[in-house]
PDB file of N, CA and C in Angstrom:
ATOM      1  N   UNK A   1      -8.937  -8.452  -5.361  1.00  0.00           N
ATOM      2  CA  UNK A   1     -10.074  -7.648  -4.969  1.00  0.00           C
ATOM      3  C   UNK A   1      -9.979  -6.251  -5.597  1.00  0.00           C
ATOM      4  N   UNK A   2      -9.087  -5.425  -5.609  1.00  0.00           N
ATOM      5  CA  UNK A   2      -8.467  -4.443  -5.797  1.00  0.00           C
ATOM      6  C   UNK A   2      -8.511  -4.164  -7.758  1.00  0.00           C
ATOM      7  N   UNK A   3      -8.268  -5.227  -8.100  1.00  0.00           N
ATOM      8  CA  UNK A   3      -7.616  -5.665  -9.504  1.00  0.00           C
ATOM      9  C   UNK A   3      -9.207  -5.689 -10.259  1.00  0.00           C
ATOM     10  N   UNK A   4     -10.141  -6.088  -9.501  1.00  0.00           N
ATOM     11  CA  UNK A   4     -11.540  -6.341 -10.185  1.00  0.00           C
ATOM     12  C   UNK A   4     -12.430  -4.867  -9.847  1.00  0.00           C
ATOM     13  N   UNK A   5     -12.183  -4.465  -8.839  1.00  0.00           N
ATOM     14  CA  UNK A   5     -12.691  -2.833  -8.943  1.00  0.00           C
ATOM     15  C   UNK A   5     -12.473  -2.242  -9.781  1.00  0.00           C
ATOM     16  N   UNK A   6     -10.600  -2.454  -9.925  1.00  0.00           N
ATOM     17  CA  UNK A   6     -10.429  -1.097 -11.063  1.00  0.00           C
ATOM     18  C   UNK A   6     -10.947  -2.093 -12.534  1.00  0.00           C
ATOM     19  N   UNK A   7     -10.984  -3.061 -12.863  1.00  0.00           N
ATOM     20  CA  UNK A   7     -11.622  -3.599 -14.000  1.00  0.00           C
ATOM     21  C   UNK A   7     -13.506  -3.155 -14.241  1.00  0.00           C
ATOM     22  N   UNK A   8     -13.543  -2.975 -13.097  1.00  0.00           N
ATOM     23  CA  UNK A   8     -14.793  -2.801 -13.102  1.00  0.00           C
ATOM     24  C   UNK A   8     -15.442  -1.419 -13.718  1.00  0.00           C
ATOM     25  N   UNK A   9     -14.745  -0.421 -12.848  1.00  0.00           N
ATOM     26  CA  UNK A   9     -14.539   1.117 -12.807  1.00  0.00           C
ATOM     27  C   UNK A   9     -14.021   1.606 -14.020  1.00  0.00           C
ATOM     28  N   UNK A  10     -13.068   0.682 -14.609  1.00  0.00           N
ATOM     29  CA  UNK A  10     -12.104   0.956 -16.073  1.00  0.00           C
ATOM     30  C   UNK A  10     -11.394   2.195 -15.637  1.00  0.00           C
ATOM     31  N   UNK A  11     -10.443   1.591 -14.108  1.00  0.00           N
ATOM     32  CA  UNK A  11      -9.781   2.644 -13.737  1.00  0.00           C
ATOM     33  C   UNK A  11      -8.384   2.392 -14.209  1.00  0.00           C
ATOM     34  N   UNK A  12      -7.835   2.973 -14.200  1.00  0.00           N
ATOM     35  CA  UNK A  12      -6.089   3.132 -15.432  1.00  0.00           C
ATOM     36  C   UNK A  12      -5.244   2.953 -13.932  1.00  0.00           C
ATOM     37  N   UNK A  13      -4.771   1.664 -13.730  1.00  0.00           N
ATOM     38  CA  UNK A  13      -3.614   1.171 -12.577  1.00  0.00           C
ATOM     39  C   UNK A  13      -2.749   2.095 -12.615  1.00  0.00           C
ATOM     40  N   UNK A  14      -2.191   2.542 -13.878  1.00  0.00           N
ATOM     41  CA  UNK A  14      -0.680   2.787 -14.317  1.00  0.00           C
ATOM     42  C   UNK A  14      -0.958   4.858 -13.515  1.00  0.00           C
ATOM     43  N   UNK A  15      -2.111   5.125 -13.822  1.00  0.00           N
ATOM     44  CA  UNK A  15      -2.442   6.679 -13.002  1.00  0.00           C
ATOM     45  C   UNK A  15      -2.431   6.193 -11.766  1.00  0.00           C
ATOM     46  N   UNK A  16      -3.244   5.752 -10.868  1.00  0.00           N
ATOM     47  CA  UNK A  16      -3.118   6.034  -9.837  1.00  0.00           C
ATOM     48  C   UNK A  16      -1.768   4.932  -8.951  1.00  0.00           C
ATOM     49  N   UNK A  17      -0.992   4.104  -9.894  1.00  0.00           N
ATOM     50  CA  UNK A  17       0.141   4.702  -9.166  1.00  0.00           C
ATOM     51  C   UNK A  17       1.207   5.740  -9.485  1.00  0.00           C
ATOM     52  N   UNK A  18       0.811   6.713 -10.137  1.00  0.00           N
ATOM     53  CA  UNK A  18       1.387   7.959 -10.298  1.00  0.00           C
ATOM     54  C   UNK A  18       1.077   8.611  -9.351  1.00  0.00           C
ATOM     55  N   UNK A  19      -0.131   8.406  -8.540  1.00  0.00           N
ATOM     56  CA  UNK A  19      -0.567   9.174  -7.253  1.00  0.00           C
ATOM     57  C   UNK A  19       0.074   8.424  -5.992  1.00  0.00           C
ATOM     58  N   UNK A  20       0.545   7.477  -5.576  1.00  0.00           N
ATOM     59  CA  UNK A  20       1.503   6.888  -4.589  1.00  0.00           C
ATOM     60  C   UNK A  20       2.933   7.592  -4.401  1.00  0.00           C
ATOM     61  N   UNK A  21       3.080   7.801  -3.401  1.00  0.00           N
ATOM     62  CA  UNK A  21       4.698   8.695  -3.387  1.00  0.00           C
ATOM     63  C   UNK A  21       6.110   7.196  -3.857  1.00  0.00           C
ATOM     64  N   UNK A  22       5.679   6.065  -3.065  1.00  0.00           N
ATOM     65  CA  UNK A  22       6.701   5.124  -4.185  1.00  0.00           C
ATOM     66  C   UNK A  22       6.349   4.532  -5.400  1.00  0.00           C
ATOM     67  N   UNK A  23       5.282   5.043  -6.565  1.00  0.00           N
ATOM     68  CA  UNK A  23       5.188   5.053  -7.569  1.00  0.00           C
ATOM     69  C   UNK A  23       4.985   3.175  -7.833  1.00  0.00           C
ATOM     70  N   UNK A  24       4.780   2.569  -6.742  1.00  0.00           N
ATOM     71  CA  UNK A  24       3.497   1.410  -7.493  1.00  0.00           C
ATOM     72  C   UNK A  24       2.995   1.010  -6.558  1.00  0.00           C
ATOM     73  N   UNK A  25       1.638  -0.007  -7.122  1.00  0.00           N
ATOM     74  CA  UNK A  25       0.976  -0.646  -6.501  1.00  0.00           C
ATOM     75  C   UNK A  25       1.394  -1.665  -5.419  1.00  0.00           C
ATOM     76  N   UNK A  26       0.558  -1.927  -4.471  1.00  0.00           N
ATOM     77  CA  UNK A  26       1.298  -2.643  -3.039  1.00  0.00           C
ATOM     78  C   UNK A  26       0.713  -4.289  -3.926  1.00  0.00           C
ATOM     79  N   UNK A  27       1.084  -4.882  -3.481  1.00  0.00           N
ATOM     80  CA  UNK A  27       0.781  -6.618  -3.773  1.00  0.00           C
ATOM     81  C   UNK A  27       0.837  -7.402  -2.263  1.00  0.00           C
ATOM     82  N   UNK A  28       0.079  -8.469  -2.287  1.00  0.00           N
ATOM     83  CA  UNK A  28      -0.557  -8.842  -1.428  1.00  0.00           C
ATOM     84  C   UNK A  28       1.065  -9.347  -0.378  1.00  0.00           C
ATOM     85  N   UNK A  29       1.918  -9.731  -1.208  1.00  0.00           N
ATOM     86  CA  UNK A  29       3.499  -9.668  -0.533  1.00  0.00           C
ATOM     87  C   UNK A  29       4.015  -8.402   0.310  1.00  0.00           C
ATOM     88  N   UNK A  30       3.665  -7.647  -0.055  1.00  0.00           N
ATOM     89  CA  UNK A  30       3.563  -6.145   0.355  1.00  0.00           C
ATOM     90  C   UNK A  30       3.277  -6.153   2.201  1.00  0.00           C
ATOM     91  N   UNK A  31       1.841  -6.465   2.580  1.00  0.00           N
ATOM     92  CA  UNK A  31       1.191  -6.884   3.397  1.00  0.00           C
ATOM     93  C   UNK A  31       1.602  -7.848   4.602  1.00  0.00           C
ATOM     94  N   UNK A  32       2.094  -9.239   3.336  1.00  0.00           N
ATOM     95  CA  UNK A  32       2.460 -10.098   4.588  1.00  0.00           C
ATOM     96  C   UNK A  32       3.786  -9.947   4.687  1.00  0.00           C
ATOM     97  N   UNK A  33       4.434  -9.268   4.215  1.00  0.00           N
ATOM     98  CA  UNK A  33       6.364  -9.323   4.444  1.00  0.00           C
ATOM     99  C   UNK A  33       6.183  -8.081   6.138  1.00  0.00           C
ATOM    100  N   UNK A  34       5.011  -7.152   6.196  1.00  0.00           N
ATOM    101  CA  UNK A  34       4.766  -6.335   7.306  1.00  0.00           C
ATOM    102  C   UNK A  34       4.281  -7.760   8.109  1.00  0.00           C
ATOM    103  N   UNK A  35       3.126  -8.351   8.314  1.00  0.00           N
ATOM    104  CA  UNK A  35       2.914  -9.264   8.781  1.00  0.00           C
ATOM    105  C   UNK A  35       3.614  -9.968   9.669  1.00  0.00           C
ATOM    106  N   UNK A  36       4.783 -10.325   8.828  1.00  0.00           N
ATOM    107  CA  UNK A  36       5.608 -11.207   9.459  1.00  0.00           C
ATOM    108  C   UNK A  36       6.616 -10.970  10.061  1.00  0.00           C
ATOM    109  N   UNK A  37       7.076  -9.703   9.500  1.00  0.00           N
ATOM    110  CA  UNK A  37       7.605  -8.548  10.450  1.00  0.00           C
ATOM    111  C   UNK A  37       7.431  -8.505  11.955  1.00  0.00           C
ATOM    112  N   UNK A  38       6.240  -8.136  12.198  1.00  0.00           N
ATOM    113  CA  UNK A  38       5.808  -8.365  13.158  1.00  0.00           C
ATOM    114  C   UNK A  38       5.394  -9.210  14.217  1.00  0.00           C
ATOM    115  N   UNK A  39       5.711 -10.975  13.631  1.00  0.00           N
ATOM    116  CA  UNK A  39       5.741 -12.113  14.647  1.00  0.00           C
ATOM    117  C   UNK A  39       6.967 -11.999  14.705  1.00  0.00           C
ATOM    118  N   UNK A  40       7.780 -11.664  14.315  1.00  0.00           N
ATOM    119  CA  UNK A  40       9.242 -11.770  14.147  1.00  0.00           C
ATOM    120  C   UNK A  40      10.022 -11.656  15.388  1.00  0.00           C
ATOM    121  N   UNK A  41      11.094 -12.339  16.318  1.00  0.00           N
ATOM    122  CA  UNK A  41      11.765 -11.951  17.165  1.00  0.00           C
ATOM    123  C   UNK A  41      12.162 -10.830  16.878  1.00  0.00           C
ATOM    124  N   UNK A  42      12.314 -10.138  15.613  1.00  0.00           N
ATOM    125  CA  UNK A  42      12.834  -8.680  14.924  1.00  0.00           C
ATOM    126  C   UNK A  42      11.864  -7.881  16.177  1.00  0.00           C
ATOM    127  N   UNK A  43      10.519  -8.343  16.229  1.00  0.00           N
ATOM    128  CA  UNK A  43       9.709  -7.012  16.660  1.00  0.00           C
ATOM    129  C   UNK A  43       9.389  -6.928  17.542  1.00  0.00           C
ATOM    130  N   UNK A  44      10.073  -7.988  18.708  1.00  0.00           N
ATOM    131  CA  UNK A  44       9.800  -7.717  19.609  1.00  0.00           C
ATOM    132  C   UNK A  44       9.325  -6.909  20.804  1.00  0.00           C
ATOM    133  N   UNK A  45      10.055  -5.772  20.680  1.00  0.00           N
ATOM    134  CA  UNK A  45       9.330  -4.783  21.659  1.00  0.00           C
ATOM    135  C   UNK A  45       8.616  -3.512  21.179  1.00  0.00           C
ATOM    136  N   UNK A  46       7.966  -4.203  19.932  1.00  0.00           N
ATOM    137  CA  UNK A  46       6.845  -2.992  19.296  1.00  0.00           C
ATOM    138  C   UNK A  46       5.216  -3.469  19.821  1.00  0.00           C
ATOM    139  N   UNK A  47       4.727  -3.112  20.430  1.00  0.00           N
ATOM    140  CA  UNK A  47       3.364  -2.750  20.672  1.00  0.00           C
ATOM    141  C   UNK A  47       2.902  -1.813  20.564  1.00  0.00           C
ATOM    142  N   UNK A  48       1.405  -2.016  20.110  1.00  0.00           N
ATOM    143  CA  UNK A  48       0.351  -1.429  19.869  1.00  0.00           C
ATOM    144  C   UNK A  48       0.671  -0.249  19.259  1.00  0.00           C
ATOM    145  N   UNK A  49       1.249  -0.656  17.586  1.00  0.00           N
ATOM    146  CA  UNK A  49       1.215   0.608  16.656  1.00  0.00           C
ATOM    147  C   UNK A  49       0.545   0.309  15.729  1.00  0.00           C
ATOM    148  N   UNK A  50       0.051   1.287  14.943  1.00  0.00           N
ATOM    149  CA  UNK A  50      -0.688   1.098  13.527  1.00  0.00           C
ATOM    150  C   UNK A  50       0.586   0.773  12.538  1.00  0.00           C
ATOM    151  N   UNK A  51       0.934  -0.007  11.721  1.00  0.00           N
ATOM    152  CA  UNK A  51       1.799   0.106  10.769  1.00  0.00           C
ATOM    153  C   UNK A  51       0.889   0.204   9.387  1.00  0.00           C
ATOM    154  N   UNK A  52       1.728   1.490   9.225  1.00  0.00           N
ATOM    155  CA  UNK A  52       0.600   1.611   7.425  1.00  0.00           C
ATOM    156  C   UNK A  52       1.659   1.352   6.327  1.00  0.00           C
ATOM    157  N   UNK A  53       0.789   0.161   5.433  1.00  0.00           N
ATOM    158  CA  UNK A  53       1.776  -0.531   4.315  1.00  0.00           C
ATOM    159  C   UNK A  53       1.014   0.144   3.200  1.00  0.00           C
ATOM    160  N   UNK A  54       1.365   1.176   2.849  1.00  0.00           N
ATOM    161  CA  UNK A  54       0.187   1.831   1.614  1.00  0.00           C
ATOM    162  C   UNK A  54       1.412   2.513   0.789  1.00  0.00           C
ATOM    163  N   UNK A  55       2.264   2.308   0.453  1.00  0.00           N
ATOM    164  CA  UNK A  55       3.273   3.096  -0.219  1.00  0.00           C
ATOM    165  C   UNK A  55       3.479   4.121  -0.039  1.00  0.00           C
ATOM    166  N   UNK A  56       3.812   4.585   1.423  1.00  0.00           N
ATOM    167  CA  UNK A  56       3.175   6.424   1.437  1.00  0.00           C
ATOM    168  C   UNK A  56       2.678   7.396   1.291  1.00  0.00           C
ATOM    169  N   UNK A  57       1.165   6.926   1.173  1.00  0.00           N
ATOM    170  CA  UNK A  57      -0.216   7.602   1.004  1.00  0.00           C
ATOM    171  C   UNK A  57      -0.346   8.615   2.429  1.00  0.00           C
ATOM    172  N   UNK A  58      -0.089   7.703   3.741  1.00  0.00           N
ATOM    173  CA  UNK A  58      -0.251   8.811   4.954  1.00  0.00           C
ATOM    174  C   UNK A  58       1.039   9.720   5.067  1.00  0.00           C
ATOM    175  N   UNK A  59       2.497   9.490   4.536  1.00  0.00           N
ATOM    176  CA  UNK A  59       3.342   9.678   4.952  1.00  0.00           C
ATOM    177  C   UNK A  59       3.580  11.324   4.161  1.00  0.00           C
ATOM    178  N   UNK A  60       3.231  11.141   3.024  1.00  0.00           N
ATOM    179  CA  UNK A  60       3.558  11.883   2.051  1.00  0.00           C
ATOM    180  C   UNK A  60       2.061  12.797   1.196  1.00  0.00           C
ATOM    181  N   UNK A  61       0.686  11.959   1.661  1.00  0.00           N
ATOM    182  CA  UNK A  61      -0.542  12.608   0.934  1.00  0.00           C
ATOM    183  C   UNK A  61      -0.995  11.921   0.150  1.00  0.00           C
ATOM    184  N   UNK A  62      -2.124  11.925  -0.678  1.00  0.00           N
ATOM    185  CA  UNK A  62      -2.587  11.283  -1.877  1.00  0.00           C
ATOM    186  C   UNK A  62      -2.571  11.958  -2.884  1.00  0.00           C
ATOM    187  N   UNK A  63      -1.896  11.952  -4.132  1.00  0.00           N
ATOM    188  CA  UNK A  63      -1.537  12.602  -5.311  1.00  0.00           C
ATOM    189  C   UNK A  63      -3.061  12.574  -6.378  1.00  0.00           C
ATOM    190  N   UNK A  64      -4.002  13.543  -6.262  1.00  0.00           N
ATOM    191  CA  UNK A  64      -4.895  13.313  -7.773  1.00  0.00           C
ATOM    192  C   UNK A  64      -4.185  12.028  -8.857  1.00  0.00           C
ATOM    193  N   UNK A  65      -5.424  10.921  -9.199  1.00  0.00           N
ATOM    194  CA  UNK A  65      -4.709  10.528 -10.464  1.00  0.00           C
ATOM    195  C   UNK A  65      -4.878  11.222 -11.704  1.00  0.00           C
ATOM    196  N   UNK A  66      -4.246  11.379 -12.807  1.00  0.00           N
ATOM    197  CA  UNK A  66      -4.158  12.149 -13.987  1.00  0.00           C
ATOM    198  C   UNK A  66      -5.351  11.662 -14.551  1.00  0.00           C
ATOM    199  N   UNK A  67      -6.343  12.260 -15.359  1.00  0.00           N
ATOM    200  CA  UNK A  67      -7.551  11.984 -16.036  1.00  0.00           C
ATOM    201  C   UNK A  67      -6.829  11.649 -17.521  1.00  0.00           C
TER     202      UNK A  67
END
């Protein structure tokens, strides 16, 4: 989904993950490894949090991508 925007836009991947504080793009593994995290006997006594899987966009800010 992601991959056909920026094809669309003729947006440069390789900039805006220069703007991510861990310097790449998330992949759909990304997502469900949190996912599953979370059925996990691991997670048991976590309720009702937001978990943000964005490479540290909230944690750290959003970096301008380079023109």
């Amino acid at each position: 989904m992601v991959k056909d925007l920026f094809e669309k836009t003729k947006t440069n991947v390789a900039d805006v993950a220069k703007g991510i504080p861990l310097g790449r793009m998330l992949e759909p593994q990304d997502i469900a490894n949190a996912a599953l995290f979370l059925v996990s006997e691991e997670a048991r006594q976590i309720t009702g949090i937001t978990l943000p899987v964005d490479g540290g966009w909230l944690a750290f800010g959003v970096k301008a991508s380079a023109k």
